[in-house]
Protein backbone atom coordinates (compact mmCIF):
# COMPACT_ATOMS: atom_id res chain seq x y z
CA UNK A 1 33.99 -30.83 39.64
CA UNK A 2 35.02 -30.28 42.87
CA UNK A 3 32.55 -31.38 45.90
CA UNK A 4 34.29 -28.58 48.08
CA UNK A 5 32.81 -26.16 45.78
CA UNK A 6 30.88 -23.40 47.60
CA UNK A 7 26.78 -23.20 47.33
CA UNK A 8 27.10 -19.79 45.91
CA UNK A 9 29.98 -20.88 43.28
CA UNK A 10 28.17 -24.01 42.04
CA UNK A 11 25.01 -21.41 41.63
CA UNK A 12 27.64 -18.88 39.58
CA UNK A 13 29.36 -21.30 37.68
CA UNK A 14 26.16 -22.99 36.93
CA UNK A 15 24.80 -19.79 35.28
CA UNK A 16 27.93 -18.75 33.72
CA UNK A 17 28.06 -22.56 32.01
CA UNK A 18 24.19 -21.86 30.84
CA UNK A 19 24.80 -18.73 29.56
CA UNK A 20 28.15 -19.26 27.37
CA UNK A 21 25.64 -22.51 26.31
CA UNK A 22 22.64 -19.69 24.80
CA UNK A 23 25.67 -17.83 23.12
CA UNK A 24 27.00 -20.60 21.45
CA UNK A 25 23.48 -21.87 20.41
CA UNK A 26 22.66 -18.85 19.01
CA UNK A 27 25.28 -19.01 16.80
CA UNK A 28 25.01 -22.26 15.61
CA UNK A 29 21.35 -21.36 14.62
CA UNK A 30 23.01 -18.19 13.17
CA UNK A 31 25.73 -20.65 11.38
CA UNK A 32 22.86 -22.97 10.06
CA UNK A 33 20.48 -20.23 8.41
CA UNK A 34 23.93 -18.96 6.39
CA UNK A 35 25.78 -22.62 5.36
CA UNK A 36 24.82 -22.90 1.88
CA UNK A 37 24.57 -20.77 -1.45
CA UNK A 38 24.33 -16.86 -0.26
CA UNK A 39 21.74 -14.44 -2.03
CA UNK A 40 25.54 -12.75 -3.83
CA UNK A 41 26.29 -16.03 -5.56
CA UNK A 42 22.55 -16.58 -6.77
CA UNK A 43 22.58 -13.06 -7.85
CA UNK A 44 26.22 -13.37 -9.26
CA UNK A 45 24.89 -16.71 -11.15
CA UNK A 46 21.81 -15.05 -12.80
CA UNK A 47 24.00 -12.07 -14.07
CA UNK A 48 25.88 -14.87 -15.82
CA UNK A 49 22.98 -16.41 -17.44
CA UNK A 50 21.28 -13.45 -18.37
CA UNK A 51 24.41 -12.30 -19.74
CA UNK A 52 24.14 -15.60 -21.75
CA UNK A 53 20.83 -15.15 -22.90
CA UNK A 54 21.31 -12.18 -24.07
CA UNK A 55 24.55 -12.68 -26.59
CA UNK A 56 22.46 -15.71 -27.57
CA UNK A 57 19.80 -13.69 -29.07
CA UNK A 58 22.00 -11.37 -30.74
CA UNK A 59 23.99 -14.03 -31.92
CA UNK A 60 20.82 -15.74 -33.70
CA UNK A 61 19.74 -12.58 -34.89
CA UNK A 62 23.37 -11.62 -36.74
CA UNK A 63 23.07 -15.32 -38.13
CA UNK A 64 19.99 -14.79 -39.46
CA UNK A 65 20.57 -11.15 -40.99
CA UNK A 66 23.71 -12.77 -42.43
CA UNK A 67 21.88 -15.57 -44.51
CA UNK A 68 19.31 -12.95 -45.70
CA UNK A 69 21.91 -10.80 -46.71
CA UNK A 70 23.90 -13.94 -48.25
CA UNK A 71 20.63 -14.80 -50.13
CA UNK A 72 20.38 -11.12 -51.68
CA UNK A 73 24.00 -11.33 -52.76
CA UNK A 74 23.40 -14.65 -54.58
CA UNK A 75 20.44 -12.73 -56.51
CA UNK A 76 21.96 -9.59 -56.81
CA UNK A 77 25.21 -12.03 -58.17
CA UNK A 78 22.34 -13.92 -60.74
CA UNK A 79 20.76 -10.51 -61.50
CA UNK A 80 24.25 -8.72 -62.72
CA UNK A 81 25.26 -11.81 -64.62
CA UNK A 82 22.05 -11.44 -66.32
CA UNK A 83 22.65 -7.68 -66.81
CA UNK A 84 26.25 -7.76 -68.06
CA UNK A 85 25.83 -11.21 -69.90
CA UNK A 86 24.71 -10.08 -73.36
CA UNK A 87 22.20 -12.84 -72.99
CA UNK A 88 19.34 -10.01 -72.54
CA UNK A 89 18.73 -7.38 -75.35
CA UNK A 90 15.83 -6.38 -74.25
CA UNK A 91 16.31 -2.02 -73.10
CA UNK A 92 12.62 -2.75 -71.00
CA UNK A 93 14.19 -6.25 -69.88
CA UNK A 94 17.67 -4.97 -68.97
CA UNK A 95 15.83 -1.71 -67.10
CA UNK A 96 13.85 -4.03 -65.08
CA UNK A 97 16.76 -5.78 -64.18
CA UNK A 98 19.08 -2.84 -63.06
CA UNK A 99 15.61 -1.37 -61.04
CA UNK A 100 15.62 -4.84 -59.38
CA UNK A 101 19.59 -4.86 -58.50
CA UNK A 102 19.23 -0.96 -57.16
CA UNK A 103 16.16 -2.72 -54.88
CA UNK A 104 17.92 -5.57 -53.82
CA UNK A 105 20.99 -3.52 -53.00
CA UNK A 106 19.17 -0.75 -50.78
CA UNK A 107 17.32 -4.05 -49.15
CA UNK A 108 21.39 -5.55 -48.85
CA UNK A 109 22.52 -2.07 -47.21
CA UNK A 110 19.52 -2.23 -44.58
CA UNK A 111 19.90 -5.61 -44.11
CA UNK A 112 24.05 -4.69 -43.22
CA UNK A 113 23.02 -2.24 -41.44
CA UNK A 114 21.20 -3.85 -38.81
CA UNK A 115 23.45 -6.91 -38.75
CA UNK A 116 26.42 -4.57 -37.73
CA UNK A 117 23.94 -3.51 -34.92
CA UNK A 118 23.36 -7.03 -33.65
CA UNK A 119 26.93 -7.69 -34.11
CA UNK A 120 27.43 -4.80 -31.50
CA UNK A 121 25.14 -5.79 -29.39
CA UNK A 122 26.35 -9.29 -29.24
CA UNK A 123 30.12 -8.18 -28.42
CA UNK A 124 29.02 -6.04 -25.77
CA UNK A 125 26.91 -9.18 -24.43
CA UNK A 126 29.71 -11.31 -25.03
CA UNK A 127 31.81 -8.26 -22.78
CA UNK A 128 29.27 -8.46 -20.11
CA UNK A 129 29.07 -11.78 -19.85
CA UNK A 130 32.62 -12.57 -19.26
CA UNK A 131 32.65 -9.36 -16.30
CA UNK A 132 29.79 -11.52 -14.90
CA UNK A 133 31.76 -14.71 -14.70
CA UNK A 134 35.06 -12.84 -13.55
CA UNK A 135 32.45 -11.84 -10.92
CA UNK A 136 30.95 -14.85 -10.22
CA UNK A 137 34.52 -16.41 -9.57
CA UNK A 138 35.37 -13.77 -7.21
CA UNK A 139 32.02 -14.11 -5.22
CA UNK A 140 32.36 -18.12 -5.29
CA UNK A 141 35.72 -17.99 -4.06
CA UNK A 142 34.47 -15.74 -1.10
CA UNK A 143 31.70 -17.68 -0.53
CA UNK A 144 33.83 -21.01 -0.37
CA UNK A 145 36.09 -19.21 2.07
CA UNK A 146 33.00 -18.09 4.34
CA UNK A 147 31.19 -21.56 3.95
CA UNK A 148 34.78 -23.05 5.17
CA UNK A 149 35.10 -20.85 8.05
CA UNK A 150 31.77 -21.68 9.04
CA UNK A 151 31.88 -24.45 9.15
CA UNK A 152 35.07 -24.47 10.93
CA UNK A 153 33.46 -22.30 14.02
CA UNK A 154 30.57 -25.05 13.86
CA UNK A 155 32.93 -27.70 14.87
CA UNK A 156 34.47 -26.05 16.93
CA UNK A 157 31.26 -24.42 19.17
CA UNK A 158 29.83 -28.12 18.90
CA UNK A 159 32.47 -29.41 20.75
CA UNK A 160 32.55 -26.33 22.95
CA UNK A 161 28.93 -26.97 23.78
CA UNK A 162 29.87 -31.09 24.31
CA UNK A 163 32.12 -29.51 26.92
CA UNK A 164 30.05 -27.29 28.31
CA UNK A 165 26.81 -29.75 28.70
CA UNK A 166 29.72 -32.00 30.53
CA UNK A 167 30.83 -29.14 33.14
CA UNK A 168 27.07 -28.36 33.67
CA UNK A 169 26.34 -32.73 34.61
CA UNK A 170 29.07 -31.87 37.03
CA UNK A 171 27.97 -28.97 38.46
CA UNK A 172 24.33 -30.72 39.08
CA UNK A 173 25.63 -32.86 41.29
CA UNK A 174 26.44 -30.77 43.74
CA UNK A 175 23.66 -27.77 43.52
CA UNK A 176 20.78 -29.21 45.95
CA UNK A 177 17.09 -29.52 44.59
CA UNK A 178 15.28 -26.62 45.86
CA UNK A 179 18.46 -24.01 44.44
CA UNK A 180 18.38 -25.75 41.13
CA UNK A 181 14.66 -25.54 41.08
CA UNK A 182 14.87 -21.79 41.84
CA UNK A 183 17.81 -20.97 39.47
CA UNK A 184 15.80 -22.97 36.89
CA UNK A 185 12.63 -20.99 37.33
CA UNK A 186 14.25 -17.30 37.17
CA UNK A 187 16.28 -18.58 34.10
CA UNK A 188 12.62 -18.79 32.41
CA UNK A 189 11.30 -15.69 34.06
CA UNK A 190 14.45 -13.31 33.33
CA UNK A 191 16.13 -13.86 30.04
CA UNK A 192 18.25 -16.59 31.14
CA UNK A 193 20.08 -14.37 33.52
CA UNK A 194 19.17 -16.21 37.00
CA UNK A 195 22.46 -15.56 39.18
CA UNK A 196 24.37 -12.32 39.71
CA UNK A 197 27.39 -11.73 41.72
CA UNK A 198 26.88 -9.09 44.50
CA UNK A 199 29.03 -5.64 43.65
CA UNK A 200 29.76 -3.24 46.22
CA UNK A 201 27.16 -4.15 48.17
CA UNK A 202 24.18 -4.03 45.20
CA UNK A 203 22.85 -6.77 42.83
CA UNK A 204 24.97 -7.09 39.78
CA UNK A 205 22.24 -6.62 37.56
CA UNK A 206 19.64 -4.35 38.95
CA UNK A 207 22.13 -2.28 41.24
CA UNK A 208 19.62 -2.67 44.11
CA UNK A 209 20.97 -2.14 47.47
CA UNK A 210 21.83 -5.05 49.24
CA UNK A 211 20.00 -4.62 52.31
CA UNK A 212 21.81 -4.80 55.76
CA UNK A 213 19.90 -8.65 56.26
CA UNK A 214 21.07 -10.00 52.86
CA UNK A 215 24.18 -8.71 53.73
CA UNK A 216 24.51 -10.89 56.72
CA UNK A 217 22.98 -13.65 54.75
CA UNK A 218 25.45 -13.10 52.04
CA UNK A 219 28.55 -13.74 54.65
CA UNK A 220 26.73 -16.48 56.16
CA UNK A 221 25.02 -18.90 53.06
CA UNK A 222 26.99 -16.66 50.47
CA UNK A 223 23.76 -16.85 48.45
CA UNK A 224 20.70 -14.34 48.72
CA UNK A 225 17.69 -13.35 46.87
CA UNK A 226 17.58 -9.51 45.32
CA UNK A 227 14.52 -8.04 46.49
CA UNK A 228 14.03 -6.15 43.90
CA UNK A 229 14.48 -8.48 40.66
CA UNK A 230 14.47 -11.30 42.57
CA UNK A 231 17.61 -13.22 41.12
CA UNK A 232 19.91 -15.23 42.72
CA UNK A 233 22.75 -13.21 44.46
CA UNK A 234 26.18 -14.94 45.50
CA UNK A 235 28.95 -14.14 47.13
CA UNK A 236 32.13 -15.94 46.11
């Protein structure tokens, strides 16, 4: 940092250093709250599961109708053979026996019935489940990219901010006391904005008049006080 550097330049540089410094930390607060898994992927990961869950169920419950209906087969199969055997003389036997197959044959057909249901609803699980994972690979693949380039711009406004804390050591050894107490104090007091360069005769930031006194003090020190917002105005 140059020692020639100008009171009123150290004071400007010095606040244009500080406040390049907030935006960056900012962001790197903004950077910290989004590094890691995003509310999309969570939300793209419980589709999945309940996806999951749900062919699960319907795949239990076909499994189950099928042995039921697997079970009335084998009885209706023992039921006929007992019919059409000639074992059984019996007209009252045999009528009980062909009342019985009718009965476990209507059971059979409800039995199908509602197994061809779950099947459906299984397939369209199964369906949904693999639109949820096609969607879960597109948002992880996004998210990967995002976390990457994040991470990237952390790096990169870390060693920004190592460069900026570096230019500010330099420019504190040349600002005197009583200015750096001042600029210090208004950077508390007014939003971090403590220096303003004068335009067309007016404060930068209020657009105050410069009054005809500042203006002399301006040409002389190059570095007045507004005396209406009271900030820091230079003249470089």
């Amino acid at each position: 940092m140059a020692k020639s550097m100008s009171r009123g330049a150290a004071l400007h540089s010095l606040q244009l250093c500080d406040s390049e410094g907030d935006v960056k930390r900012n962001r790197t607060v903004e950077i910290r709250a989004a590094l890691g898994e995003s509310e999309a992927l969570k939300q793209a990961r419980r589709a999945v599961e309940t996806a999951q869950a749900r062919g699960q169920k319907w795949a239990v419950r076909q499994r189950d109708l099928e042995l039921k209906i697997q079970g009335l087969e084998d009885k209706i199969s023992r039921s006929e053979n007992q019919l059409y055997g000639g074992e059984i003389t019996n007209p009252k036997e045999l009528a009980d026996i062909q009342a019985e197959v009718a009965s476990l044959r209507r059971r059979r057909q409800a039995l199908e019935d509602k197994c061809l249901e779950a099947m459906i609803e299984r397939e369209e699980a199964e369906a949904e489940e693999n639109q949820a994972k096609h969607q879960l690979g597109e948002t992880e693949a996004r998210w990967s990219a995002e976390q990457a380039d994040l991470m990237s711009e952390r790096q990169a406004l870390e060693e920004r901010l190592a460069e900026l804390e570096q230019e500010r050591t330099g420019l504190l050894d040349i600002i005197g006391g009583d200015d750096l107490a001042t600029y210090e104090n208004l950077r508390r007091r007014k939003s971090g904005l403590a220096v303003t360069q004068a335009r067309d005769d007016t404060c930068g930031i209020c657009g105050y008049a410069v009054s005809p006194n500042l203006k002399w003090q301006l040409r002389d020190e190059g570095v007045a006080t507004c005396s209406n917002c009271e900030r820091i105005i230079v003249r470089i």
